[in-house]
Protein backbone atom coordinates (compact mmCIF):
# COMPACT_ATOMS: atom_id res chain seq x y z
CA UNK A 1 20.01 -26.81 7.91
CA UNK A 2 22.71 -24.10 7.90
CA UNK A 3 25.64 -26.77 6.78
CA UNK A 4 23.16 -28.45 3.96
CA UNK A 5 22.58 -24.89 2.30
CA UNK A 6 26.53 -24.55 2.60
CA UNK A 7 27.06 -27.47 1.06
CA UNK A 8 24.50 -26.42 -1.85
CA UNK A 9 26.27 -23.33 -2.61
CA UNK A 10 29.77 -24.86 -2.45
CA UNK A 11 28.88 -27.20 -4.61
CA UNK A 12 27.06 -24.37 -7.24
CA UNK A 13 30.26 -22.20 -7.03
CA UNK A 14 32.05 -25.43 -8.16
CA UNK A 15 29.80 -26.58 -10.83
CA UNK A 16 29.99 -22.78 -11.91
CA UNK A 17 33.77 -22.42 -12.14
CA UNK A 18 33.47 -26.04 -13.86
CA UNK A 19 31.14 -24.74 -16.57
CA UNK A 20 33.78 -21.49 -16.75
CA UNK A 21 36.81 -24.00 -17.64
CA UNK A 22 34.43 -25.94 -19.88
CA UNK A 23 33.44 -23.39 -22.18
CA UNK A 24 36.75 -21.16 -22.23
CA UNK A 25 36.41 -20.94 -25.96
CA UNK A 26 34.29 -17.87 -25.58
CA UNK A 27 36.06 -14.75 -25.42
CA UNK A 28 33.81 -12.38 -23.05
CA UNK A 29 36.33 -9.82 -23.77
CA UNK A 30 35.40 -9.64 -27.33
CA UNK A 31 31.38 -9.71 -26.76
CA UNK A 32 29.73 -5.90 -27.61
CA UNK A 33 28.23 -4.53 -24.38
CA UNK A 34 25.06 -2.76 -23.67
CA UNK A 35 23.63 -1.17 -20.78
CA UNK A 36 20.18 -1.47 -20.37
CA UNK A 37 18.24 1.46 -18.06
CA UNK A 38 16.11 0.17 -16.26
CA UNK A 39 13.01 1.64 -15.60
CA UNK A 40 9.86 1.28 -13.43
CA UNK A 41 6.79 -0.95 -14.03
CA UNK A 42 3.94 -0.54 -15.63
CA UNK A 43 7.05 0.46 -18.32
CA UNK A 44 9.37 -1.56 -20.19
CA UNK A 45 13.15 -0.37 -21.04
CA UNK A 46 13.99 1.10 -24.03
CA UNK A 47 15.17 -2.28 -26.34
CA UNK A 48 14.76 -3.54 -30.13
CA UNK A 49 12.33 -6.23 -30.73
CA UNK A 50 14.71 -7.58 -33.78
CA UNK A 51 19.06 -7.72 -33.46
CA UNK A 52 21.35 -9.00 -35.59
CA UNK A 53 24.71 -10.76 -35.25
CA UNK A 54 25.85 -12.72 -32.51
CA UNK A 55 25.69 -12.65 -28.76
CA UNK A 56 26.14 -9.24 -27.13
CA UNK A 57 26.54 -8.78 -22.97
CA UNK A 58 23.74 -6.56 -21.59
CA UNK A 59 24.88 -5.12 -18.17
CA UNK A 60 22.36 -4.17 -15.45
CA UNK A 61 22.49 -2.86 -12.09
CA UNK A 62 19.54 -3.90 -9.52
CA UNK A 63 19.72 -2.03 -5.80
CA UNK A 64 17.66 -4.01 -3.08
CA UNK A 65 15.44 -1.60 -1.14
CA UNK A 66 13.46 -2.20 2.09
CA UNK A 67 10.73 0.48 2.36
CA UNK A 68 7.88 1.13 3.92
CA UNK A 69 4.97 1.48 1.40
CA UNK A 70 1.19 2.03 1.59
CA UNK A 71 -0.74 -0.49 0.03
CA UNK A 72 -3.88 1.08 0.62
CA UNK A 73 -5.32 3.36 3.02
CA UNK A 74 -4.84 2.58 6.43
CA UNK A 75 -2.51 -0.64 5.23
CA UNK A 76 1.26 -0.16 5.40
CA UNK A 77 3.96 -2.81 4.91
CA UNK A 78 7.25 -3.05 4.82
CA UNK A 79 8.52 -3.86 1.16
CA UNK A 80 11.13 -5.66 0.01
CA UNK A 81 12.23 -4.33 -3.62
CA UNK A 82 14.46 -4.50 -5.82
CA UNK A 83 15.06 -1.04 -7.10
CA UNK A 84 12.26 0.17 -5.00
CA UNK A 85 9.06 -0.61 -7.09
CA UNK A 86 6.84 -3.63 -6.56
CA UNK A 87 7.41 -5.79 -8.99
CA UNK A 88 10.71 -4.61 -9.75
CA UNK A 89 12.00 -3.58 -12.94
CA UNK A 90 11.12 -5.67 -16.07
CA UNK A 91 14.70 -7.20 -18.04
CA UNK A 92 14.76 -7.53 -21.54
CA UNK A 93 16.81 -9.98 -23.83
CA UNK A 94 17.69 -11.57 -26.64
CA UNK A 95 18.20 -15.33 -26.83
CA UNK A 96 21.45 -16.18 -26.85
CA UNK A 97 22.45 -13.06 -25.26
CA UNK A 98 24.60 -12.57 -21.48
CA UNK A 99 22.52 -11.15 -18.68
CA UNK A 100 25.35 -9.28 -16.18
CA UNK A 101 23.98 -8.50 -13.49
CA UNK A 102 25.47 -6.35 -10.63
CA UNK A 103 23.30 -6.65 -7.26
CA UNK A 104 24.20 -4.20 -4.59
CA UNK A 105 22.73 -4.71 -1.03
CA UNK A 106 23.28 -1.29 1.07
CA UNK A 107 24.42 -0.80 4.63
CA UNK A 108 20.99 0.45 5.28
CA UNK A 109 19.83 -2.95 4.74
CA UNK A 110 18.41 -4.94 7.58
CA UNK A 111 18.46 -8.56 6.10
CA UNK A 112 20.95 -10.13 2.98
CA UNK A 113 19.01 -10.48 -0.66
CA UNK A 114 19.73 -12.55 -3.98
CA UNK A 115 17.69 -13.21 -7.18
CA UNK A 116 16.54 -16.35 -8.31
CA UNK A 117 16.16 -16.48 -12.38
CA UNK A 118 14.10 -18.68 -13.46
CA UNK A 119 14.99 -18.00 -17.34
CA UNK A 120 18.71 -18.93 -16.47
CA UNK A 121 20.46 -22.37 -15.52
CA UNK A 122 22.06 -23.94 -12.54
CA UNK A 123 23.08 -22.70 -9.35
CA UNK A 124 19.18 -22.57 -7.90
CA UNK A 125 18.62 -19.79 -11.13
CA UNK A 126 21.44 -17.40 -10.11
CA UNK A 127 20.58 -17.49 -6.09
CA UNK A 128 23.31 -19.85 -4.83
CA UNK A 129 25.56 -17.06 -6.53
CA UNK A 130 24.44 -14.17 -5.83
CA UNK A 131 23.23 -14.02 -1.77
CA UNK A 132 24.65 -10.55 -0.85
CA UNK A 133 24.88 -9.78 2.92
CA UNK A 134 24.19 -5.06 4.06
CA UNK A 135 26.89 -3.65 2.34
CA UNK A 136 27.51 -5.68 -0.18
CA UNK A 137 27.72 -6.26 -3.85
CA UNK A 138 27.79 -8.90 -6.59
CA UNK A 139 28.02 -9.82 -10.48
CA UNK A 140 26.75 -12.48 -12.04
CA UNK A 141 26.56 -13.40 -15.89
CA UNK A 142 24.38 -15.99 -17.44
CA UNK A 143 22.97 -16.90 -20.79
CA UNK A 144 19.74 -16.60 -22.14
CA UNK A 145 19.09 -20.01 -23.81
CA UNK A 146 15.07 -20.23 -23.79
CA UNK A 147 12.76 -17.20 -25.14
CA UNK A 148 9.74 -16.25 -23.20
CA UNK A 149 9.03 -14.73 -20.15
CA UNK A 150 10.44 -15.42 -16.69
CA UNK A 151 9.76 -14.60 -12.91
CA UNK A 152 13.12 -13.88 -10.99
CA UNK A 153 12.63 -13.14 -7.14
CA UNK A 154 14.49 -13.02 -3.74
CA UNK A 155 14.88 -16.80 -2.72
CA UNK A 156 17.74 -16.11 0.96
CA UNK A 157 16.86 -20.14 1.55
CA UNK A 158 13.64 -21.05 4.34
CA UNK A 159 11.29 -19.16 5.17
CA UNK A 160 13.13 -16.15 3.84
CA UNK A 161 11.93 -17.44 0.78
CA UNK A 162 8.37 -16.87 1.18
CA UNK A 163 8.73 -13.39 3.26
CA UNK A 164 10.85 -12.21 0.43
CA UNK A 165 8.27 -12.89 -1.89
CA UNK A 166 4.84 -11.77 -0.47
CA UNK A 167 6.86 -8.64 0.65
CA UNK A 168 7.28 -7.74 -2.77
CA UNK A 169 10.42 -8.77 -4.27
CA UNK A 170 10.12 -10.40 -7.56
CA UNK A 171 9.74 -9.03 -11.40
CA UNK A 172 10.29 -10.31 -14.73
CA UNK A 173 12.94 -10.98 -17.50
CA UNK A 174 11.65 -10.85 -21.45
CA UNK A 175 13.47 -13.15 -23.70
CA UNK A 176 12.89 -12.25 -26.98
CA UNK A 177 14.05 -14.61 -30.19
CA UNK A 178 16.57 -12.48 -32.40
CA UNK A 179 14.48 -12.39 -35.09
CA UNK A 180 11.71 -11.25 -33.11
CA UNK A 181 8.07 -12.42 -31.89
CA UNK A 182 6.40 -14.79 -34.48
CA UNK A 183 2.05 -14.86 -34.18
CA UNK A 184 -0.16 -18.08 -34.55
CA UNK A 185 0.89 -18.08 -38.80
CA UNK A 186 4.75 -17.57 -38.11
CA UNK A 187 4.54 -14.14 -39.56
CA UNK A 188 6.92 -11.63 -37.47
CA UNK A 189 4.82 -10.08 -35.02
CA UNK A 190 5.92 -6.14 -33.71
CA UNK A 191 4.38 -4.56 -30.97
CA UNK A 192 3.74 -0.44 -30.52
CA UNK A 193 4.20 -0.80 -26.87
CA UNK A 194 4.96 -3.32 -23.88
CA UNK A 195 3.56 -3.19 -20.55
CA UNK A 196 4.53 -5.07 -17.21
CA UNK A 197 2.06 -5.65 -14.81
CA UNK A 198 3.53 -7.68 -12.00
CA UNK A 199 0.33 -8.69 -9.60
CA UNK A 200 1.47 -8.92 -5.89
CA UNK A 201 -0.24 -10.74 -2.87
CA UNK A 202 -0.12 -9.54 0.28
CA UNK A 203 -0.80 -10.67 4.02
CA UNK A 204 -1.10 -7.91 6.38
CA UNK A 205 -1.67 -9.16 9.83
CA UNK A 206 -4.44 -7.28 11.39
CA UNK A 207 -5.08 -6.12 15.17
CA UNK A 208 -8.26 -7.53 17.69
CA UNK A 209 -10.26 -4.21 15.91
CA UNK A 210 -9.74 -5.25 12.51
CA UNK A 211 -6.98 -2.75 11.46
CA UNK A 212 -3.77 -3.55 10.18
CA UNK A 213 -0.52 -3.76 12.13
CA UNK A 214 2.38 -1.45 11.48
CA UNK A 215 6.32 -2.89 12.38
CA UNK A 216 9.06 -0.68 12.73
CA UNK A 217 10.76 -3.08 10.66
CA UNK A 218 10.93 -5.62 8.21
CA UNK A 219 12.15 -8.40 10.73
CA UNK A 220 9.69 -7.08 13.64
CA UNK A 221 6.75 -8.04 11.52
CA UNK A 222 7.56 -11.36 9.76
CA UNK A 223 6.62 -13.40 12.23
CA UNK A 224 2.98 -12.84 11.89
CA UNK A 225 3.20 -11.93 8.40
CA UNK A 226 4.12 -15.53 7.95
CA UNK A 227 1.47 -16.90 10.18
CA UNK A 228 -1.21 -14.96 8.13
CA UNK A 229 -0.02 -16.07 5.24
CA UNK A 230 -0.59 -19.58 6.31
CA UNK A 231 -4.39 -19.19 5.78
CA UNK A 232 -3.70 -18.85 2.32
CA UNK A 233 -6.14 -15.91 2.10
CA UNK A 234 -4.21 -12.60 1.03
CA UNK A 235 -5.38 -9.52 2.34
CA UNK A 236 -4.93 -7.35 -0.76
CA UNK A 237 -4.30 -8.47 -4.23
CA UNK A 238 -2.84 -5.66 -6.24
CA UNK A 239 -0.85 -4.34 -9.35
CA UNK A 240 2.19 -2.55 -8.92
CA UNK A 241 2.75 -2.47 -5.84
CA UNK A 242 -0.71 -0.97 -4.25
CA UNK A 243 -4.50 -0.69 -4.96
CA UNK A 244 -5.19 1.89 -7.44
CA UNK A 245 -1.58 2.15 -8.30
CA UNK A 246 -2.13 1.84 -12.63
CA UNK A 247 -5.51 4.23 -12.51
CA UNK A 248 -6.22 7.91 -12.33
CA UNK A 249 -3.53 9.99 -13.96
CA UNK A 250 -1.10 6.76 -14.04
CA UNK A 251 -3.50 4.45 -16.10
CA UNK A 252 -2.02 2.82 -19.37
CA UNK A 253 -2.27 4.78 -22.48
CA UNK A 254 -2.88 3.81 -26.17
CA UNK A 255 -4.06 4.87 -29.23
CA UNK A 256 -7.38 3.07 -31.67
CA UNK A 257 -5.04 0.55 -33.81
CA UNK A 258 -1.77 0.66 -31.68
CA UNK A 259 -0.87 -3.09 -30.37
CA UNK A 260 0.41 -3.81 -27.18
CA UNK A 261 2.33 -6.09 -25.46
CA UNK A 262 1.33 -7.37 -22.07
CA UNK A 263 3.54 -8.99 -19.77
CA UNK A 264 2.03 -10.35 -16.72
CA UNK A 265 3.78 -11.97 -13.83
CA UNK A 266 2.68 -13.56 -10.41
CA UNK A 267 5.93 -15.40 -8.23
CA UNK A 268 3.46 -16.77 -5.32
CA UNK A 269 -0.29 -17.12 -6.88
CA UNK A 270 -2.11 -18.33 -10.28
CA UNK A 271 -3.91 -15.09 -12.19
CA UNK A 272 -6.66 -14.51 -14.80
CA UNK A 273 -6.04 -11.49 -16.74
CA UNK A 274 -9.01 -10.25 -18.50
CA UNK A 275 -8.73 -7.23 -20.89
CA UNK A 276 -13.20 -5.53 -20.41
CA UNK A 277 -13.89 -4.88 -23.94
CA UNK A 278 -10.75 -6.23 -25.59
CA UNK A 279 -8.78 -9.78 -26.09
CA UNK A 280 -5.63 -11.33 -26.33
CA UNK A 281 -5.19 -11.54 -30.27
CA UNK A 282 -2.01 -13.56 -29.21
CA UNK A 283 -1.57 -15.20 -26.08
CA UNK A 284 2.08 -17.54 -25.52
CA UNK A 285 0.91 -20.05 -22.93
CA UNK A 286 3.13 -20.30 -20.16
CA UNK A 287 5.03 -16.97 -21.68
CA UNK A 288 6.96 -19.41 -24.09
CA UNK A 289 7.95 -17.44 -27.49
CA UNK A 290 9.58 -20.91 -28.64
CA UNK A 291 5.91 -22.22 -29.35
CA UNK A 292 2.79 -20.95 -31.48
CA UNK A 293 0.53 -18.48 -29.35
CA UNK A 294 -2.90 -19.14 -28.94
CA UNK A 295 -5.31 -16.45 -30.18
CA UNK A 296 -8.39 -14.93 -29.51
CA UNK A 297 -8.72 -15.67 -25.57
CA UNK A 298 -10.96 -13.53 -23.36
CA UNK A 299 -8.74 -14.47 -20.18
CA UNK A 300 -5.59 -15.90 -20.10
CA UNK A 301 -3.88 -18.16 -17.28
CA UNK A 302 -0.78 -17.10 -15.48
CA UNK A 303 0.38 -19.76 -13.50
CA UNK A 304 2.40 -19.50 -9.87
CA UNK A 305 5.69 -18.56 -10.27
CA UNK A 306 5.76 -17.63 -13.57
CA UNK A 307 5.02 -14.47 -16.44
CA UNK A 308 3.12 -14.96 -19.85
CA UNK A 309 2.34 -12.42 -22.47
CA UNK A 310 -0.54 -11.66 -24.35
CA UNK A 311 -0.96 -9.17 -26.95
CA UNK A 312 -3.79 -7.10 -28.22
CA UNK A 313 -4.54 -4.28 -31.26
CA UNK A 314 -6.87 -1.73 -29.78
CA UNK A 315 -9.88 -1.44 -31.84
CA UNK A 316 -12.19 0.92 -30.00
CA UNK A 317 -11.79 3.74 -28.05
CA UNK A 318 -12.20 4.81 -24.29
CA UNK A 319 -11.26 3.44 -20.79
CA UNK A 320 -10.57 -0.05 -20.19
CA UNK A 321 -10.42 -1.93 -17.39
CA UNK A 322 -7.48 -5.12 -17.08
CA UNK A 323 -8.24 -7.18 -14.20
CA UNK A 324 -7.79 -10.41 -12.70
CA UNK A 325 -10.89 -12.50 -13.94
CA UNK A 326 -11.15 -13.89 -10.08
CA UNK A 327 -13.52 -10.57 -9.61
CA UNK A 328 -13.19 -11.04 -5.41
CA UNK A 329 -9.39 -10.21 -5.54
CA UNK A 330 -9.86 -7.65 -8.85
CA UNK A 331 -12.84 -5.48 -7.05
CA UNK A 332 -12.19 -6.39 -3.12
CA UNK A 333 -8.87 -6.79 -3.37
CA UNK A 334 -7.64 -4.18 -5.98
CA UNK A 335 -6.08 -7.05 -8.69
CA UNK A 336 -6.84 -4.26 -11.64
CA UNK A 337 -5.93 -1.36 -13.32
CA UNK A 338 -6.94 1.30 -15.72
CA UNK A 339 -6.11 2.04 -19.49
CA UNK A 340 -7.33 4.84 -21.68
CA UNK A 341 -7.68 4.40 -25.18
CA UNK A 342 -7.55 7.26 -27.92
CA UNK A 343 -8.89 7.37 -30.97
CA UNK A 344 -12.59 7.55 -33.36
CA UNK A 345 -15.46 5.26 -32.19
CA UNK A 346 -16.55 2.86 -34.94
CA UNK A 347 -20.65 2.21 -34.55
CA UNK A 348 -19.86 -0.91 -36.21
CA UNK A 349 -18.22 -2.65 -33.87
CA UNK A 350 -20.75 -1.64 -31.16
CA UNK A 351 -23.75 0.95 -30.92
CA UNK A 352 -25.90 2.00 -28.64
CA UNK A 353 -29.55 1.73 -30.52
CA UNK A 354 -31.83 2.91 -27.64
CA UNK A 355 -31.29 4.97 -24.49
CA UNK A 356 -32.65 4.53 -21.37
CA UNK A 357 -34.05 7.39 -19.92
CA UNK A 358 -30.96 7.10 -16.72
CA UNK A 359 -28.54 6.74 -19.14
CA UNK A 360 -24.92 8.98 -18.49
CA UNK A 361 -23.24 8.91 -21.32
CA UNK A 362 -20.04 10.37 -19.30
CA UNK A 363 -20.39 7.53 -16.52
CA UNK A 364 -21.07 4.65 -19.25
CA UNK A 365 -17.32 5.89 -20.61
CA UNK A 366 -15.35 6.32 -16.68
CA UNK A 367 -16.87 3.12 -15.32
């Protein structure tokens, strides 16, 4: 098993210095360079939904993490991040742009990382290049050829695979066409915000009293992560990382006639987003920008191993609630979040004609 994955990667490194001798007549050199920030989900980095002139490199530097996180009270697990957060940070792109990547795997590290891209090409999306052993560091460039939205996660080869996954490390890259989104008419289409909600399963193994396990580390406890796993049956479904996590003082934020962008990704299960009281005006099936969106959905489909994006102008305001429409996982097993609207009520839209005498007016609003 060893020797065939060897053989894979030798033979990506020299399909990859191939491709380099094969397309020499680009000067890299000459290419502007930006460095993107990257930031922490629900948030997108700072970027312009419309560039001009030709390809530009966008650098960006990705740490993996292992931490120990609480999921939810009482349930701890060890995560595997990149840059800390689950999902990790969102990437942004133009077609036709370079993606450099560095990926630096500290000495603190207990087990060697990569990322698997699956908007790039060749060499198993980037993870044949890029395995970095504790203590280690890599760059890779590639080229942003389809627009949409794209999972990338940790893919070390096996079983790694899956353990890298459910532990948390995955997140998404946004390809955007130069000229910007287009809606269902092929009129340019610009968004007031973008938000990434990567949803996350995970399979805590639990003890004989029905409480979940604690490992001192990562390694100690995949074993029977991996066994409860194969049951299929996650233990908690969340966004960001842990139940609860996009609510409270960290729920979303908009303002009555603002649209946003939502990007949602899932590397391991299918999803259901549902906006309560809202829509996708725009919804790109399969997070493809190259073809027309579909509009007007009450719950889009998010497919395993893979981030769409749906987009919505706020027309009422107060607190929403953006779940997975599988309502098990989004109110047992904490697939939702939170998002508080601003702005003046119109009685058009909806009214209230008679009260019941229970009525809260307060509670109707912060259910």
């Amino acid at each position: 098993m060893i020797k065939a994955v060897q053989a894979v990667l030798g033979l990506g490194l020299l399909c990859f210095a191939a491709s380099q001798s094969a397309v020499a007549a680009v000067d890299y050199s000459k290419l502007p360079r930006i460095k993107q920030e990257l930031v922490a989900p629900p948030n997108a980095p700072k970027h312009d939904q419309v560039v001009t002139g030709g390809p530009r490199i966008v650098e960006v530097r990705m740490e993996t993490q292992e931490k120990l996180i609480e999921v939810a009270p009482g349930a701890k697990v060890w995560a595997l991040t990149f840059n800390g957060s689950v999902p990790g940070p969102l990437i942004v792109l133009h077609e036709g742009d370079y993606l450099e990547l560095t990926l630096s795997n500290p000495k603190t590290s207990t087990l060697a990382h990569n990322v698997d891209f699956h908007a790039s090409t060749g060499a198993l999306g980037g993870a044949g290049l890029t395995l970095v052993q504790p203590g280690e560091e890599v760059v890779l460039r590639w080229k942003a050829v389809k627009p949409g939205v794209f999972v990338y996660h940790c893919a070390p080869g096996g079983t790694m695979i899956p353990f890298h996954v459910i532990s948390g490390m995955n997140g998404a890259v946004m390809v955007l066409p130069r000229d910007g989104l287009k809606d269902n008419k092929g009129k340019q289409y610009k968004y007031d915000k973008a938000f990434y909600i990567g949803e996350q399963d995970f399979y805590l193994p639990q003890d004989g009293k029905g409480g979940y396990k604690s490992f001192a580390s990562p390694a100690e406890g995949m074993h029977e992560m991996l066994e409860t796993a194969k049951g299929l049956i996650p233990s908690h479904v969340v966004f960001n990382g842990s139940v609860g996590a996009i609510t409270g003082d960290n729920a979303l934020k908009a303002k009555v006639g603002e649209k946003v962008l939502f990007i949602h990704s899932q590397a391991n299960r299918p999803s259901y987003p549902h906006l309560i009281g809202g829509h996708a005006d725009l919804y790109w099936v399969g997070g493809s920008f190259s073809d027309v969106p579909l509009t007007s959905q009450e719950t889009w489909f998010v497919p395993a191993g893979s981030a769409v994006a749906a987009a919505y102008e706020f027309k009422q305001p107060g607190l929403y609630v953006y779940l997975s429409h599988n309502l098990i996982e989004a109110v047992l097993l904490g697939a939702a979040l939170h998002m508080n609207v601003e702005g003046k009520w119109d009685d058009d839209m909806m009214i209230q004609l008679k009260k019941p005498a229970s009525f809260d007016a307060k509670a109707a609003m912060d259910h």
